[in-house]
PDB file of N, CA and C in Angstrom:
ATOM      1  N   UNK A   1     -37.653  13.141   4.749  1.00  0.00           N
ATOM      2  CA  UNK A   1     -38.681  13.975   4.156  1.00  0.00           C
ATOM      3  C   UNK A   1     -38.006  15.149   3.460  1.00  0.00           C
ATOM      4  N   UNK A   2     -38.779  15.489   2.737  1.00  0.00           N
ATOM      5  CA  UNK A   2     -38.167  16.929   1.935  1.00  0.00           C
ATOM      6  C   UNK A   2     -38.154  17.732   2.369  1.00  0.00           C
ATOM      7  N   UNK A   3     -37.518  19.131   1.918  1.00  0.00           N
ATOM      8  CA  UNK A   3     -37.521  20.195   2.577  1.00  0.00           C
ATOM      9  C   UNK A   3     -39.003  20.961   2.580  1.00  0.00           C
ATOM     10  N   UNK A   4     -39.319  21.602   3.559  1.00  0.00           N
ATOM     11  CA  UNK A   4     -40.682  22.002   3.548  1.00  0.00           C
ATOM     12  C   UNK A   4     -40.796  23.632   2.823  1.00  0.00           C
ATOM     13  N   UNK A   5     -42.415  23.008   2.431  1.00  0.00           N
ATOM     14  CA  UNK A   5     -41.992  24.035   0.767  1.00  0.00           C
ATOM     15  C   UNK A   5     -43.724  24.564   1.804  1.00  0.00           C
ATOM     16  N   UNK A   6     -43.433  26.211   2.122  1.00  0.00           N
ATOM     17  CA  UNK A   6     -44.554  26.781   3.017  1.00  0.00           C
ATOM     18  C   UNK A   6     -45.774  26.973   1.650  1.00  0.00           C
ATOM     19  N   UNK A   7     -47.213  26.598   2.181  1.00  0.00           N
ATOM     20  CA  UNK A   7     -48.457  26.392   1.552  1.00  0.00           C
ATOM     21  C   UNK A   7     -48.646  28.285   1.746  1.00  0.00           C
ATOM     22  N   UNK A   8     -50.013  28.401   0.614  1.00  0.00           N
ATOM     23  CA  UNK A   8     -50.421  30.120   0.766  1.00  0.00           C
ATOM     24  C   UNK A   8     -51.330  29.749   1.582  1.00  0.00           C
ATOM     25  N   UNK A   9     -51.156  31.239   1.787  1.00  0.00           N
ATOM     26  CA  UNK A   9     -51.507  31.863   3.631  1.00  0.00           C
ATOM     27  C   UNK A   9     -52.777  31.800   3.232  1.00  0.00           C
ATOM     28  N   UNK A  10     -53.779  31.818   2.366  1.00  0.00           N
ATOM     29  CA  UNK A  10     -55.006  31.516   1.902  1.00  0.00           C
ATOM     30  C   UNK A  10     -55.416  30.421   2.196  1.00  0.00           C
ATOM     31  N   UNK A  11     -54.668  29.560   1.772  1.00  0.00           N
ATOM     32  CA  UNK A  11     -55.427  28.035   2.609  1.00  0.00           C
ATOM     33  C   UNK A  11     -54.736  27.689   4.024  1.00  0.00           C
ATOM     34  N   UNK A  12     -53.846  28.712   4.074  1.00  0.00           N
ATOM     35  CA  UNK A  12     -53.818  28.521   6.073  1.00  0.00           C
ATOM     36  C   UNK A  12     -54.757  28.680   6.011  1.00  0.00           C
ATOM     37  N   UNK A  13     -55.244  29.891   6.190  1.00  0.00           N
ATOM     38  CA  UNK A  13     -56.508  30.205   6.813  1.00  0.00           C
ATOM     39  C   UNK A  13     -57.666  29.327   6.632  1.00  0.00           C
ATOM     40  N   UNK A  14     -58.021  28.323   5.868  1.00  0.00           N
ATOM     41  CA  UNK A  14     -58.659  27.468   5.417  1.00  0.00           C
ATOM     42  C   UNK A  14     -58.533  26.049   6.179  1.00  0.00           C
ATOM     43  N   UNK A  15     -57.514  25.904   7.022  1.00  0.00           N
ATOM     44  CA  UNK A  15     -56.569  25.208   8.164  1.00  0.00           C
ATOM     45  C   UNK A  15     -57.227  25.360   9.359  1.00  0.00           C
ATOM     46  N   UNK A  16     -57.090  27.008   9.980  1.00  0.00           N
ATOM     47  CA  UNK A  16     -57.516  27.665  10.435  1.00  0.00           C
ATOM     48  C   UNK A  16     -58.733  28.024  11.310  1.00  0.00           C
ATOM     49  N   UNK A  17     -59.709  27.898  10.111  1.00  0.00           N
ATOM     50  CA  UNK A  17     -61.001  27.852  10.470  1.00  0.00           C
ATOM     51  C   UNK A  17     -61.208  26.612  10.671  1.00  0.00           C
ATOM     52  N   UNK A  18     -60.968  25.241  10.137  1.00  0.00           N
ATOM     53  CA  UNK A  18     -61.081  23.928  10.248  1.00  0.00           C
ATOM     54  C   UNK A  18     -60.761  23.599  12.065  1.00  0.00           C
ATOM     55  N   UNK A  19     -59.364  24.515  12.092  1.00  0.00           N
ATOM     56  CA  UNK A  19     -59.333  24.255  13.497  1.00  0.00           C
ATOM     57  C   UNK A  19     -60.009  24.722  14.890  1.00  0.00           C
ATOM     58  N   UNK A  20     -60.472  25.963  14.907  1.00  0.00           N
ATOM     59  CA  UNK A  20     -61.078  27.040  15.542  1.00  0.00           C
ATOM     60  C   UNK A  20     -62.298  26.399  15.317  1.00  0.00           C
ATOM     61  N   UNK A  21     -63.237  25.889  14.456  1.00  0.00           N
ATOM     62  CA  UNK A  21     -64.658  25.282  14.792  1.00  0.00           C
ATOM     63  C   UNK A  21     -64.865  23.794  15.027  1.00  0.00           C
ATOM     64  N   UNK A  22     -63.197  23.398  15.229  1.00  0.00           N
ATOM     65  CA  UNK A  22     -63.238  21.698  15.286  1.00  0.00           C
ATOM     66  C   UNK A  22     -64.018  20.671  14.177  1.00  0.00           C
ATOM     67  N   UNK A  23     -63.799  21.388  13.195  1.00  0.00           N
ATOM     68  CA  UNK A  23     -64.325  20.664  11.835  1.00  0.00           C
ATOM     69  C   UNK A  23     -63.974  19.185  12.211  1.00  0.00           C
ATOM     70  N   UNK A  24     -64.629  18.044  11.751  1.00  0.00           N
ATOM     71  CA  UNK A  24     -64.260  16.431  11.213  1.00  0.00           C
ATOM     72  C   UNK A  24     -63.833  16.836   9.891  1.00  0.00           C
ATOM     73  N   UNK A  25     -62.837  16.721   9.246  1.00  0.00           N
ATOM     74  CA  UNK A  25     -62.146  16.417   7.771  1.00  0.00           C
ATOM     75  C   UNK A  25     -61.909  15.595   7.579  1.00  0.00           C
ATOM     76  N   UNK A  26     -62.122  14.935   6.218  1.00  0.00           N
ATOM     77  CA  UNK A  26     -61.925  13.777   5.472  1.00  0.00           C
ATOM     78  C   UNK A  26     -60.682  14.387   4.936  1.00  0.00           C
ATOM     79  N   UNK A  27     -59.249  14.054   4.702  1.00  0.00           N
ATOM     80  CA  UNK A  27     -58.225  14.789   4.924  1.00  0.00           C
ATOM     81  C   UNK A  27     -57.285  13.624   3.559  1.00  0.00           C
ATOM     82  N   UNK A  28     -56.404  14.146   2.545  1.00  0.00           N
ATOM     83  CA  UNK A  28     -56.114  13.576   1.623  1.00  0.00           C
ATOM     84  C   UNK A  28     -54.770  13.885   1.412  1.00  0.00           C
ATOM     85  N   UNK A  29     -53.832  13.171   1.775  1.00  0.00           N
ATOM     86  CA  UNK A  29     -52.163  13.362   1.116  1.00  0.00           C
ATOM     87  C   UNK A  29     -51.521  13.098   0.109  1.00  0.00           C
ATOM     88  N   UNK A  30     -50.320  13.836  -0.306  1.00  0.00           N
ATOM     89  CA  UNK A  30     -49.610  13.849  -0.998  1.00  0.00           C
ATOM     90  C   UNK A  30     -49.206  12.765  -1.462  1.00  0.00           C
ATOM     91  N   UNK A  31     -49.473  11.735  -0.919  1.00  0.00           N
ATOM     92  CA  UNK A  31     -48.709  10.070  -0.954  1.00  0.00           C
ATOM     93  C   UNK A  31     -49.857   9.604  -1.342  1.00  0.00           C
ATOM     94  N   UNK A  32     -51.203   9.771  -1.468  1.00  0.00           N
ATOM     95  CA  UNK A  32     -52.415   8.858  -1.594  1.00  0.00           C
ATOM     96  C   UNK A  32     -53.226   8.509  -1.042  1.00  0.00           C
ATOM     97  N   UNK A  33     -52.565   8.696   0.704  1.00  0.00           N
ATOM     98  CA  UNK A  33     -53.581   8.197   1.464  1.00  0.00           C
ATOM     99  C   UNK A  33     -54.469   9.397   2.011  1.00  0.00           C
ATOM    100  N   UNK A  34     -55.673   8.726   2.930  1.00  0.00           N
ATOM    101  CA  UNK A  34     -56.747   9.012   3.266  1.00  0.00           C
ATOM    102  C   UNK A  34     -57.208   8.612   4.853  1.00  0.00           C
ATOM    103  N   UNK A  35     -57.670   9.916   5.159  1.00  0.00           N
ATOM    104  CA  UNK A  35     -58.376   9.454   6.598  1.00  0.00           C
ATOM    105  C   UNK A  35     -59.601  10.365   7.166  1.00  0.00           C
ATOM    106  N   UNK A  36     -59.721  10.358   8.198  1.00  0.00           N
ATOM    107  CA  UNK A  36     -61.043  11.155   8.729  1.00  0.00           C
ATOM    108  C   UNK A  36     -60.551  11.828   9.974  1.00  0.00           C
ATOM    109  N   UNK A  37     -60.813  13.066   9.967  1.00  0.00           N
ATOM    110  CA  UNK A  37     -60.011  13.286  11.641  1.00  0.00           C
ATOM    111  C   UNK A  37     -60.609  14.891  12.025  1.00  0.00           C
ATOM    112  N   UNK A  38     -60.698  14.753  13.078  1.00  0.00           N
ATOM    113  CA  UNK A  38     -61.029  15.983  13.442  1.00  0.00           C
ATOM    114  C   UNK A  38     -59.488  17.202  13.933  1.00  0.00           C
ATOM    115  N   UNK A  39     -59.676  18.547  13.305  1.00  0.00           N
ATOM    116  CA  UNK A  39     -58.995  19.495  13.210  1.00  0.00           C
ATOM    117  C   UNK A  39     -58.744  20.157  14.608  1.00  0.00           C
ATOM    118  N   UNK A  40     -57.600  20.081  15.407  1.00  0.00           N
ATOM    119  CA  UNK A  40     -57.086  20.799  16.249  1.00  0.00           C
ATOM    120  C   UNK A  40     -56.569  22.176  16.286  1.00  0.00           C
ATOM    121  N   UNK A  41     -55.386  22.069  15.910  1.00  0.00           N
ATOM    122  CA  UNK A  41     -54.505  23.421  16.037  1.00  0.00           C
ATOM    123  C   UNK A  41     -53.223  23.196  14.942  1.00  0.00           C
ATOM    124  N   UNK A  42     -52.770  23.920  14.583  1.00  0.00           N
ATOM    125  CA  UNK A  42     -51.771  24.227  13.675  1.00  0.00           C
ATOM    126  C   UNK A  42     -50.593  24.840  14.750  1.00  0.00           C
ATOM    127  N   UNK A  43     -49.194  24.239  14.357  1.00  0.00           N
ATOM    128  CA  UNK A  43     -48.095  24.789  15.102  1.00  0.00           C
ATOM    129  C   UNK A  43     -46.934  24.629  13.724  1.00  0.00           C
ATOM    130  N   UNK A  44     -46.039  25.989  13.837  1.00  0.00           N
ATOM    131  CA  UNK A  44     -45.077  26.172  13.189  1.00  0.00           C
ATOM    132  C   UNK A  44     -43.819  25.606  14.076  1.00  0.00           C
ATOM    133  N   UNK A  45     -42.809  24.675  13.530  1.00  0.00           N
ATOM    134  CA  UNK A  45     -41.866  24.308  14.210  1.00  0.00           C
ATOM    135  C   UNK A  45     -40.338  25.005  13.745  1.00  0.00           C
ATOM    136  N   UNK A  46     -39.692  25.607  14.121  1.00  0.00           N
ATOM    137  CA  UNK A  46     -38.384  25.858  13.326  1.00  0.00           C
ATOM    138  C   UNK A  46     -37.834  25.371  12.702  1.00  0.00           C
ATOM    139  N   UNK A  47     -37.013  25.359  11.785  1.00  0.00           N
ATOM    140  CA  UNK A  47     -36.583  24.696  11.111  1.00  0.00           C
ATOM    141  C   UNK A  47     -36.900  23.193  10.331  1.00  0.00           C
ATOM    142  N   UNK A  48     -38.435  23.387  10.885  1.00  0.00           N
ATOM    143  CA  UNK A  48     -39.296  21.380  10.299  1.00  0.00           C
ATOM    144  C   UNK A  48     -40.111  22.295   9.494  1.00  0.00           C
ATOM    145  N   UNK A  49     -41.003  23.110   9.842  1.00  0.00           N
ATOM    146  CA  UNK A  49     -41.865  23.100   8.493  1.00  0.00           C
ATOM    147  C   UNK A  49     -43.090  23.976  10.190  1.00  0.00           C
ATOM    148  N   UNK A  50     -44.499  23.517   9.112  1.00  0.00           N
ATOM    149  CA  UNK A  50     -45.787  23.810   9.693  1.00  0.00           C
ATOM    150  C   UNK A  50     -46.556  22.407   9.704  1.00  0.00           C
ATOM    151  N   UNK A  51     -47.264  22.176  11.026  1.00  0.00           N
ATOM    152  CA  UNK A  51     -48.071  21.396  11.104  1.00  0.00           C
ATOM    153  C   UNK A  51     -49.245  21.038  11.814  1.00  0.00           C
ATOM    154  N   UNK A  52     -50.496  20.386  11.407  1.00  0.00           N
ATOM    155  CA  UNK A  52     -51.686  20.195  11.608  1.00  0.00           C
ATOM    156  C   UNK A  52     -51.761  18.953  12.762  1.00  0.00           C
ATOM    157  N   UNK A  53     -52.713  19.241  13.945  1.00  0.00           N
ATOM    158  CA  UNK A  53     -52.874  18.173  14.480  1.00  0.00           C
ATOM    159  C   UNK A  53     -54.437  18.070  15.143  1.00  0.00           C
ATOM    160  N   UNK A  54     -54.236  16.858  14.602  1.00  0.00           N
ATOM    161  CA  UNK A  54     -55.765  15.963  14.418  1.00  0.00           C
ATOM    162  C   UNK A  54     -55.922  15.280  15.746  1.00  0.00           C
ATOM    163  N   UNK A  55     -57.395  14.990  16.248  1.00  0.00           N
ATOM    164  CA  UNK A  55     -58.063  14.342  17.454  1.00  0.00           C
ATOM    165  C   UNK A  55     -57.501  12.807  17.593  1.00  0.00           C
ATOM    166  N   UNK A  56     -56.839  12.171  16.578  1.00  0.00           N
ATOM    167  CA  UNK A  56     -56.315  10.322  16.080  1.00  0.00           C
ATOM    168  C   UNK A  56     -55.195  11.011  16.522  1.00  0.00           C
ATOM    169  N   UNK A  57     -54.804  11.234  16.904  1.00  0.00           N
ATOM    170  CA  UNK A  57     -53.401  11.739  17.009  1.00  0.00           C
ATOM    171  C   UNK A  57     -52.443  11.524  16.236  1.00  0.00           C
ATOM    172  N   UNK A  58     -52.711  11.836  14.959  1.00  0.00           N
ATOM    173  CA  UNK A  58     -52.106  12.346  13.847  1.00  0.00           C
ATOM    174  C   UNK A  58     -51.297  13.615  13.607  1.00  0.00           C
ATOM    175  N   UNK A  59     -50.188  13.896  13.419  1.00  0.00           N
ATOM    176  CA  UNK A  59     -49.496  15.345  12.481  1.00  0.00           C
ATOM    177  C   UNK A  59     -49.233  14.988  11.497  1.00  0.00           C
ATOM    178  N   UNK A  60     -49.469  15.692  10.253  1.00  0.00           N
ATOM    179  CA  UNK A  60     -49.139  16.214   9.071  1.00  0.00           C
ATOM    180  C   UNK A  60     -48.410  17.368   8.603  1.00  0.00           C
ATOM    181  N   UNK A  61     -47.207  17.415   8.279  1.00  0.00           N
ATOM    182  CA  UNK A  61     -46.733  18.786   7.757  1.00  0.00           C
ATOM    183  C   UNK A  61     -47.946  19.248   6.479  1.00  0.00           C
ATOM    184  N   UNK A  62     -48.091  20.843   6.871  1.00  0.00           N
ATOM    185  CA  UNK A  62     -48.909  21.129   5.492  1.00  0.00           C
ATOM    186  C   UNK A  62     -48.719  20.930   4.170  1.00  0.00           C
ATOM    187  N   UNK A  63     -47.444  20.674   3.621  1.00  0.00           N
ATOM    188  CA  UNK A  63     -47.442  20.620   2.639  1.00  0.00           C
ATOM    189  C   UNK A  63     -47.511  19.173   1.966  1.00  0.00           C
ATOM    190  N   UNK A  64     -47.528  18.256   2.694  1.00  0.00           N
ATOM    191  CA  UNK A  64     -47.808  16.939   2.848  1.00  0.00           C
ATOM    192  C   UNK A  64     -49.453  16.642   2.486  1.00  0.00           C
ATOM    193  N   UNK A  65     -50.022  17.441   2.864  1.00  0.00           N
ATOM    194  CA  UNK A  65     -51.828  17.526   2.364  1.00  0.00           C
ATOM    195  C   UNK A  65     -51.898  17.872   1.488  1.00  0.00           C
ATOM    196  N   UNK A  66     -52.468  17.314   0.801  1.00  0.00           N
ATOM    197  CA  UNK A  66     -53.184  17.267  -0.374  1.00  0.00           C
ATOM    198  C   UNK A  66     -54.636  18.218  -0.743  1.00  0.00           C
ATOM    199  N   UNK A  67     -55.671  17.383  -0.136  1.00  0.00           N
ATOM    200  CA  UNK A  67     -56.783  18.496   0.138  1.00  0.00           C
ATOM    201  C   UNK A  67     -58.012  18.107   1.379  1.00  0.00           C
ATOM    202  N   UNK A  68     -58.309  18.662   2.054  1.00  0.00           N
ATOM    203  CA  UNK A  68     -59.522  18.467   2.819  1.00  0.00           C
ATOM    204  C   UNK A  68     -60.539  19.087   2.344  1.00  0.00           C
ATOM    205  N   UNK A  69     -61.772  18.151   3.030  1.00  0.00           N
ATOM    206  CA  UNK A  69     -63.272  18.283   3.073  1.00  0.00           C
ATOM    207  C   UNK A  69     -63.607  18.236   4.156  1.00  0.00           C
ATOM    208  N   UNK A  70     -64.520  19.445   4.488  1.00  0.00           N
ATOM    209  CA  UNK A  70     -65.439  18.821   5.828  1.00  0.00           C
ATOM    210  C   UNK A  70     -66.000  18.178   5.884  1.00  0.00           C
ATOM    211  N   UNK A  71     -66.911  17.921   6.838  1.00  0.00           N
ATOM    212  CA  UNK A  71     -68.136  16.899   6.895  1.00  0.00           C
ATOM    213  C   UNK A  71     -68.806  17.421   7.448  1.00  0.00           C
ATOM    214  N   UNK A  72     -70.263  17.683   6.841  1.00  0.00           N
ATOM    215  CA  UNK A  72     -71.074  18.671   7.168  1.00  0.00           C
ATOM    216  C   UNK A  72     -71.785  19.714   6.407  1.00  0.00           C
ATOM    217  N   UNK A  73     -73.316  20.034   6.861  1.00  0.00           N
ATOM    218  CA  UNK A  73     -73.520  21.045   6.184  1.00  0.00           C
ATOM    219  C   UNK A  73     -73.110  22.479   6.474  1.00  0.00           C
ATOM    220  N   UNK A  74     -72.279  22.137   7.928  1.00  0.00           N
ATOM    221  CA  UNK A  74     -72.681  23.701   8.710  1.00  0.00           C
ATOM    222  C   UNK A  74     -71.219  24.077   8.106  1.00  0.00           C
ATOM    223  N   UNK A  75     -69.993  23.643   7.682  1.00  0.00           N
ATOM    224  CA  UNK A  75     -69.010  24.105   7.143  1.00  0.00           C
ATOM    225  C   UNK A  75     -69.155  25.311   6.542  1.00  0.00           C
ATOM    226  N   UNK A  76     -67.872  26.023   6.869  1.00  0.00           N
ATOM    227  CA  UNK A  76     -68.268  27.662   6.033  1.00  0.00           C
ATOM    228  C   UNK A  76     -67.498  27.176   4.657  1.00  0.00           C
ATOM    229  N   UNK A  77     -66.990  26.003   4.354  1.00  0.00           N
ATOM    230  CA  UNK A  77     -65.810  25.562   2.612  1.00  0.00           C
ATOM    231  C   UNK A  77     -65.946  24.825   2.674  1.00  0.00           C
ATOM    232  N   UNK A  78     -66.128  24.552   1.372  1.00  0.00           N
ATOM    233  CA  UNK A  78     -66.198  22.626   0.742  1.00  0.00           C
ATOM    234  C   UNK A  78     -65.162  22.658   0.606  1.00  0.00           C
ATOM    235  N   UNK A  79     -64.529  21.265  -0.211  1.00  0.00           N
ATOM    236  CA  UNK A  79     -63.120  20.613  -0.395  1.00  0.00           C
ATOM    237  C   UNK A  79     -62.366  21.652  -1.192  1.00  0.00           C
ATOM    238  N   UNK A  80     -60.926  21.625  -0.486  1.00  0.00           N
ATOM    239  CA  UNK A  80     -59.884  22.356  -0.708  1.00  0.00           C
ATOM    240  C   UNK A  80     -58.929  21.906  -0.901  1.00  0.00           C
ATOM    241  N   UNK A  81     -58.433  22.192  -1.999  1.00  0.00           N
ATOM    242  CA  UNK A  81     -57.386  21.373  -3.014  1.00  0.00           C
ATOM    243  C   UNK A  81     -56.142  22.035  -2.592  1.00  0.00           C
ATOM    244  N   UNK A  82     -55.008  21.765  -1.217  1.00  0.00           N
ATOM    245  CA  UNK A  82     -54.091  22.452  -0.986  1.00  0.00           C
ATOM    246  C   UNK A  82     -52.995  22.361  -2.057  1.00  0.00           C
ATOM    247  N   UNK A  83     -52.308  21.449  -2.754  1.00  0.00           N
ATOM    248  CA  UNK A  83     -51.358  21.160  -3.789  1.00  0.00           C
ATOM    249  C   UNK A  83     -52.367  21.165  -5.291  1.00  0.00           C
ATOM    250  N   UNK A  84     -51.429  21.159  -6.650  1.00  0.00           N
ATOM    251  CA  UNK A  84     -51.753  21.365  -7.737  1.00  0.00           C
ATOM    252  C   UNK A  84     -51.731  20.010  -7.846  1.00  0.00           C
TER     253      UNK A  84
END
């Protein structure tokens, strides 16, 4: 994997809240793929990067995401486009 290139602290926080209200995200990577997962907790690792972990027991480094959507009306953000 590449070297990890840190996401703005703006869409941490967008991470964040996903995790703290246990959002379901429809969740979209850098590579193409796609899944559905509910939002845990975020942990910074030394020297690896930052990463997201999902209820499928999934991790993703952040910069590896692409963009999430919640699911839901009660979401406080619609879809968030983490990469250009």
């Amino acid at each position: 994997m590449t070297a990890y290139r840190p996401i703005d602290c703006e869409l941490h926080d967008y991470l964040e809240i996903a995790c703290l209200y246990g959002y379901r995200l429809n969740v979209e990577l850098v590579n193409g793929q796609c899944f559905q997962a509910t939002a845990l907790t975020t942990q910074t690792l030394e020297n690896e990067g930052e990463f997201i972990y999902f209820d499928n027991q999934r991790v993703c480094r952040l910069d590896q995401l692409s963009a999430i959507t919640p699911q839901g009306s009660h979401a406080l953000f619609g879809r968030i486009a983490l990469t250009q």
